[in-house]
Protein backbone atom coordinates (compact mmCIF):
# COMPACT_ATOMS: atom_id res chain seq x y z
CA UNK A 1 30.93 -134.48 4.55
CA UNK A 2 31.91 -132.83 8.14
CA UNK A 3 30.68 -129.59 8.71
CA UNK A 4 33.32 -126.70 8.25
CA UNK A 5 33.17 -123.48 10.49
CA UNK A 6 33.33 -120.73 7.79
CA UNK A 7 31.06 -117.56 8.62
CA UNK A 8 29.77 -115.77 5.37
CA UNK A 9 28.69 -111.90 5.00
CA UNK A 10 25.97 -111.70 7.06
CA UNK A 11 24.24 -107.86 6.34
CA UNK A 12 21.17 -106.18 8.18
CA UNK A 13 20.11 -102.86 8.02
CA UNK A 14 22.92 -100.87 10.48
CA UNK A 15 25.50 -103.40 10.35
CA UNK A 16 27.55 -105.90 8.07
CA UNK A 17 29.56 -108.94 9.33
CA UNK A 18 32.61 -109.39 7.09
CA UNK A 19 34.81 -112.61 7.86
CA UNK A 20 38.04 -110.81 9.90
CA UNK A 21 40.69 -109.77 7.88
CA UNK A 22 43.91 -107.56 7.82
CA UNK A 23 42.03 -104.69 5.77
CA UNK A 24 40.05 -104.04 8.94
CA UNK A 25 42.90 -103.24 10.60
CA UNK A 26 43.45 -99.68 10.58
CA UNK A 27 39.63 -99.20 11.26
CA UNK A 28 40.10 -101.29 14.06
CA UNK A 29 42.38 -99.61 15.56
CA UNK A 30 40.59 -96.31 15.52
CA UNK A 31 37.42 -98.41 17.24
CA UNK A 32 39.35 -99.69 19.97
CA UNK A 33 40.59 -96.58 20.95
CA UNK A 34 38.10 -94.16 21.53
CA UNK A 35 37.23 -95.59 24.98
CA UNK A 36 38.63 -98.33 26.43
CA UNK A 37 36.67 -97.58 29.98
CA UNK A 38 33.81 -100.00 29.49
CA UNK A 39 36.19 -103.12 28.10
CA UNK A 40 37.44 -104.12 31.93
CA UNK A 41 36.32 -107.60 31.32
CA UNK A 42 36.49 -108.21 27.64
CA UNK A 43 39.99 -109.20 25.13
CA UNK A 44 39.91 -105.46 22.96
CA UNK A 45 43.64 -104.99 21.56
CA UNK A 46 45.06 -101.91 21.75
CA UNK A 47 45.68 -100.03 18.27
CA UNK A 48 49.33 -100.75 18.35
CA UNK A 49 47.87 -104.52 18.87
CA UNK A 50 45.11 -104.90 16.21
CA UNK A 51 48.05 -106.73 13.86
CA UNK A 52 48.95 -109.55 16.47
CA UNK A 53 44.73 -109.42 17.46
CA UNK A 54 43.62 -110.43 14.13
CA UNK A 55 46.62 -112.62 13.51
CA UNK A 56 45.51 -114.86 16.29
CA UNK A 57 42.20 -114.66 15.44
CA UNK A 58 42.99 -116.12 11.90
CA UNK A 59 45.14 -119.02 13.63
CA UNK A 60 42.15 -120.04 15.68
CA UNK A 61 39.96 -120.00 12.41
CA UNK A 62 42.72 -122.30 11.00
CA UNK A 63 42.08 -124.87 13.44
CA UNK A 64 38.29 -125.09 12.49
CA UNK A 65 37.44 -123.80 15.98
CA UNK A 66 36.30 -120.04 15.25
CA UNK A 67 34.83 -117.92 12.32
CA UNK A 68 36.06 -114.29 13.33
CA UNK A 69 34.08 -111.61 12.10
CA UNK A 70 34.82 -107.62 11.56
CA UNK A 71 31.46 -105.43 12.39
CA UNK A 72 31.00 -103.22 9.70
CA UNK A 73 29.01 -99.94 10.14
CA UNK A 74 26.75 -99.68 7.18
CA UNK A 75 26.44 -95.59 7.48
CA UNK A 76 30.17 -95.23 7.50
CA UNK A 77 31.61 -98.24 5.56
CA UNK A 78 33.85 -98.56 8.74
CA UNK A 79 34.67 -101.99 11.14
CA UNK A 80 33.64 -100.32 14.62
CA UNK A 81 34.37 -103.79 16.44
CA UNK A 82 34.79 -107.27 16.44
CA UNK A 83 32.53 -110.36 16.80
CA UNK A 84 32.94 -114.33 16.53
CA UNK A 85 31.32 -118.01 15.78
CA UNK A 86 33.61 -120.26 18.20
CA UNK A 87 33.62 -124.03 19.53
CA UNK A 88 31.33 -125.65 17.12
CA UNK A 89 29.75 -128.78 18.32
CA UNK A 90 28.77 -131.94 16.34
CA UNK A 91 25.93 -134.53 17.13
CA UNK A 92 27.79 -137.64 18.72
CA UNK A 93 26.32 -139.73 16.05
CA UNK A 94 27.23 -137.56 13.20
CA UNK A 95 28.92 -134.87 10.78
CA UNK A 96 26.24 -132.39 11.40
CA UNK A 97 26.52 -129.12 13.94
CA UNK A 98 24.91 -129.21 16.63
CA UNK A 99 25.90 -126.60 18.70
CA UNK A 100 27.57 -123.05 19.03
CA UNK A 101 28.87 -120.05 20.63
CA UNK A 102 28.86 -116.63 20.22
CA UNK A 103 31.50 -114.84 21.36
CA UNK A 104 34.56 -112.45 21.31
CA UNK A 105 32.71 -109.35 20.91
CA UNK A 106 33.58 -106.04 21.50
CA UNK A 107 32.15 -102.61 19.94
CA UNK A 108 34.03 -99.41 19.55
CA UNK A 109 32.20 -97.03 22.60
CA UNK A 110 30.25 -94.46 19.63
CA UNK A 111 28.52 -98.09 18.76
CA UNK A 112 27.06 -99.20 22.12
CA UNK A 113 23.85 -98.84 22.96
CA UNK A 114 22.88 -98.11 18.84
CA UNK A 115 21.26 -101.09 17.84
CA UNK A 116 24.24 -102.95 16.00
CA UNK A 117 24.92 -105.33 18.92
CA UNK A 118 20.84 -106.41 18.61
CA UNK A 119 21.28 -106.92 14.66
CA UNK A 120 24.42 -108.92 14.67
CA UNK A 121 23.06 -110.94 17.05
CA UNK A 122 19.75 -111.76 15.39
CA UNK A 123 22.15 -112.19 12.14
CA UNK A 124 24.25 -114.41 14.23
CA UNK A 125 21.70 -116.44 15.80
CA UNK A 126 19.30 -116.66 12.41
CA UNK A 127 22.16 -118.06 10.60
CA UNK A 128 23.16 -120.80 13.05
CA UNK A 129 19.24 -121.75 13.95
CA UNK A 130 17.79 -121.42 10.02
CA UNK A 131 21.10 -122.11 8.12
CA UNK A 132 23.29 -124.40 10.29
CA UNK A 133 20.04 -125.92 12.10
CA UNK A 134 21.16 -125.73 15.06
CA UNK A 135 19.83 -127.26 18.93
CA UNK A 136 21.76 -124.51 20.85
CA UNK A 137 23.99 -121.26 20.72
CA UNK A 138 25.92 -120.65 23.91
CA UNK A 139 27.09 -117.21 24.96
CA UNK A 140 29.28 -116.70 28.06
CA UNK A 141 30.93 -113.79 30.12
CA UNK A 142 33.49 -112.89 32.42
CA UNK A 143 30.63 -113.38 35.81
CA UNK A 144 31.90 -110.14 37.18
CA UNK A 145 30.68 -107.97 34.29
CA UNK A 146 27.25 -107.14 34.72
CA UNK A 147 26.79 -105.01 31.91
CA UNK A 148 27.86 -107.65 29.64
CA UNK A 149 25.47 -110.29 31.48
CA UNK A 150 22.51 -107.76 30.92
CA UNK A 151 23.49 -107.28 26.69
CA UNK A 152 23.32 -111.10 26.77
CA UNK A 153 20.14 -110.99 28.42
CA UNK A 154 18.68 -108.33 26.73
CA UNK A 155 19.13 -110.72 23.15
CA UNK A 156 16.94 -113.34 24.57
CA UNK A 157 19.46 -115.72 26.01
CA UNK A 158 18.87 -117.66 29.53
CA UNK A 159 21.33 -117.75 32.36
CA UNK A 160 22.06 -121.34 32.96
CA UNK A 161 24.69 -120.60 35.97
CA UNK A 162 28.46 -120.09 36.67
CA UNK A 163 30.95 -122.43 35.96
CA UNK A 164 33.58 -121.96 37.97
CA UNK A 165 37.78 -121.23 36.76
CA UNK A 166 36.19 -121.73 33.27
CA UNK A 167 38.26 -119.88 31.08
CA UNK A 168 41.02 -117.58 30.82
CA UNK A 169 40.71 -114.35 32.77
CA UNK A 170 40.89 -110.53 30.14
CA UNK A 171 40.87 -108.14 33.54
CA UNK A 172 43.61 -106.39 33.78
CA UNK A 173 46.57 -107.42 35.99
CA UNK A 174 45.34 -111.45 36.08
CA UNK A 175 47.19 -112.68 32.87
CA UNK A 176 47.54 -116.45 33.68
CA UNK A 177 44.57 -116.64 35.75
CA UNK A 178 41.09 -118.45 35.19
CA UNK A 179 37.87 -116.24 35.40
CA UNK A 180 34.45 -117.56 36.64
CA UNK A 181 32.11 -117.77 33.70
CA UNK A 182 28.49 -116.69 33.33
CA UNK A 183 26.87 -119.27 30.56
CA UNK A 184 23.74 -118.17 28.99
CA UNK A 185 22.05 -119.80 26.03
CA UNK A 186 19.23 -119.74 23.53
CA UNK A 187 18.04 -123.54 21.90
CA UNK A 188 16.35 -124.20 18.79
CA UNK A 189 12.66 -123.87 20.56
CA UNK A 190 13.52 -120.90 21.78
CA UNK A 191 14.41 -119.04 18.68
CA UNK A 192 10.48 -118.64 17.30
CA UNK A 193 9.56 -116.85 19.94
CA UNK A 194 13.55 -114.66 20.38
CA UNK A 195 13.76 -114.01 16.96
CA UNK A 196 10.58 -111.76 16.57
CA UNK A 197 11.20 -109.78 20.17
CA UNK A 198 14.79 -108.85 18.54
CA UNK A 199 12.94 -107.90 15.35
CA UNK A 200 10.73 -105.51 16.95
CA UNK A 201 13.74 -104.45 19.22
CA UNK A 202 15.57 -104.06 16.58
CA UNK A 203 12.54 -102.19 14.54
CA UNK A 204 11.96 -99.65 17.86
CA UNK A 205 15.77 -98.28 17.59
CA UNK A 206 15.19 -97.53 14.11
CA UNK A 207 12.59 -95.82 14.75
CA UNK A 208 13.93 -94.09 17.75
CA UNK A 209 16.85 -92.98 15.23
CA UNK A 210 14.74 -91.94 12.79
CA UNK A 211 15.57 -94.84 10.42
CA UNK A 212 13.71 -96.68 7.76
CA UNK A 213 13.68 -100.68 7.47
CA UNK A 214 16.47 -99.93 4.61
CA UNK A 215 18.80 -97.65 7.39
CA UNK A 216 17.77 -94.70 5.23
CA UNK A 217 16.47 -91.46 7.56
CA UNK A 218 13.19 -91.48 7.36
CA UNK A 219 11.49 -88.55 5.00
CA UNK A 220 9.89 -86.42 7.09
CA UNK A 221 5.80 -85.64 6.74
C-alpha cells in the first residue's frame, strides 16, 4: 500500500499537536495577533485571515502533500500557533517514505522562547524517524531570517547551504517573488544522538519553569 501523509495527535508535556482544523480558528486568531513584529519572514495570517489560512492549508492536505497541525498549549487548552509535515518523499524503488519536511511554523509571541517549539519538534522528528522510519527530515527558511536559522539550529539540524530563488518569498511587499532558501536537515543517524540533547533541552526549561516531567509546577520542599 502507498504511504498516506496523515499526522496524528502527537502530545508532550507543554504542548499538543492536533491535525488543523476550523475549531482552532478563533484561537488562532487571538495567537497571531498579539505581535506580529518577529513574523517578517514567515506566512502568519492575520485574524481576519485565519478562515482562508486554514482553508488552504486543508487543500494542500487534500493533495497528499502536507499534514497541517494546530499547536495546542497544554496549560491553557488553547492553539497558540501553527506547525506542518509537508513534501513527503518515497524511496525510488518503493511505497515507503523516505523523506520529510518540517515546516510552516509559526508561534503566537507569549509562546517563543518557552519550550513548545523544542517539544513539537522532538514530537515531530520522533514520529517521522521511529514511526515513519525515516532517512531524512528537511527544514528550510527564508536565508534572511537569522533568528529562524538559529531555532532550526538550536533543534539539532545541519545547514546544508542556500538554494537560490527556491521558493516563494512571505516578506512583506515581494508577493510574486522567489526568496533564497536556507536548507537544514537532520538524517536517520543523526537522530540517536539529537533526540537525547532535545530531551535534556527540553528537561532544563522545565526545570527553569518550575515544571515537573508531567507539566505540573513542581511542589515546593
Amino acid at each position: 500500500m502507498s504511504f498516506k501523509l496523515e499526522g496524528p495527535v502527537l502530545e508532550g508535556t507543554l504542548v499538543r499537536l492536533e491535525p488543523l482544523d476550523h475549531r482552532h480558528a478563533a484561537d488562532l486568531a487571538v495567537a497571531a495577533e498579539e505581535d506580529r513584529s518577529s513574523y517578517g519572514f514567515t506566512w502568519v495570517p492575520t485574524a481576519a485571515e485565519v478562515g482562508q489560512y486554514i482553508d488552504a492549508q486543508l487543500a494542500r492536505a487534500a493533495t497528499g502533500r502536507l499534514a497541517p497541525y494546530a499547536q495546542v498549549a497544554k496549560s491553557s487548552g488553547r492553539a497558540i500557533g501553527a506547525t506542518a509535515y509537508w513534501e513527503p518523499r518515497l524511496w525510488p524503488a518503493g511505497d515507503d517514505l523516505c523523506a520529510i519536511e518540517v515546516g510552516f511554523t509559526w508561534l503566537a509571541q507569549s509562546a517563543q522562547g518557552t519550550g513548545l517549539n523544542v517539544e513539537s519538534k522532538l514530537l515531530l522528528f520522533r514520529h517521522a524517524f521511529e514511526s515513519w522510519g525515516v532517512a531524512r527530515v528537511d527544514l528550510k527558511t527564508d536565508a534572511r531570517n537569522s533568528r529562524s536559522r538559529a531555532a532550526i539550529e538550536g533543534v539539532g539540524a545541519r545547514f546544508e547551504g542556500v538554494l537560490r530563488n527556491w521558493s516563494r518569498s512571505w516578506a512583506p511587499g515581494e508577493d510574486g517573488r522567489l526568496r533564497d532558501a536556507a536548507i537544514f536537515s537532520i538524517i536517520a543517524t543523526e537522530w540517536p544522538d539529537c533526540r537525547p540533547r532535545l530531551e535534556e533541552r527540553l528537561a532544563g526549561i522545565l526545570e527553569r519553569r518550575g515544571l515537573d516531567a508531567s507539566g505540573r509546577v513542581r511542589a515546593s520542599r
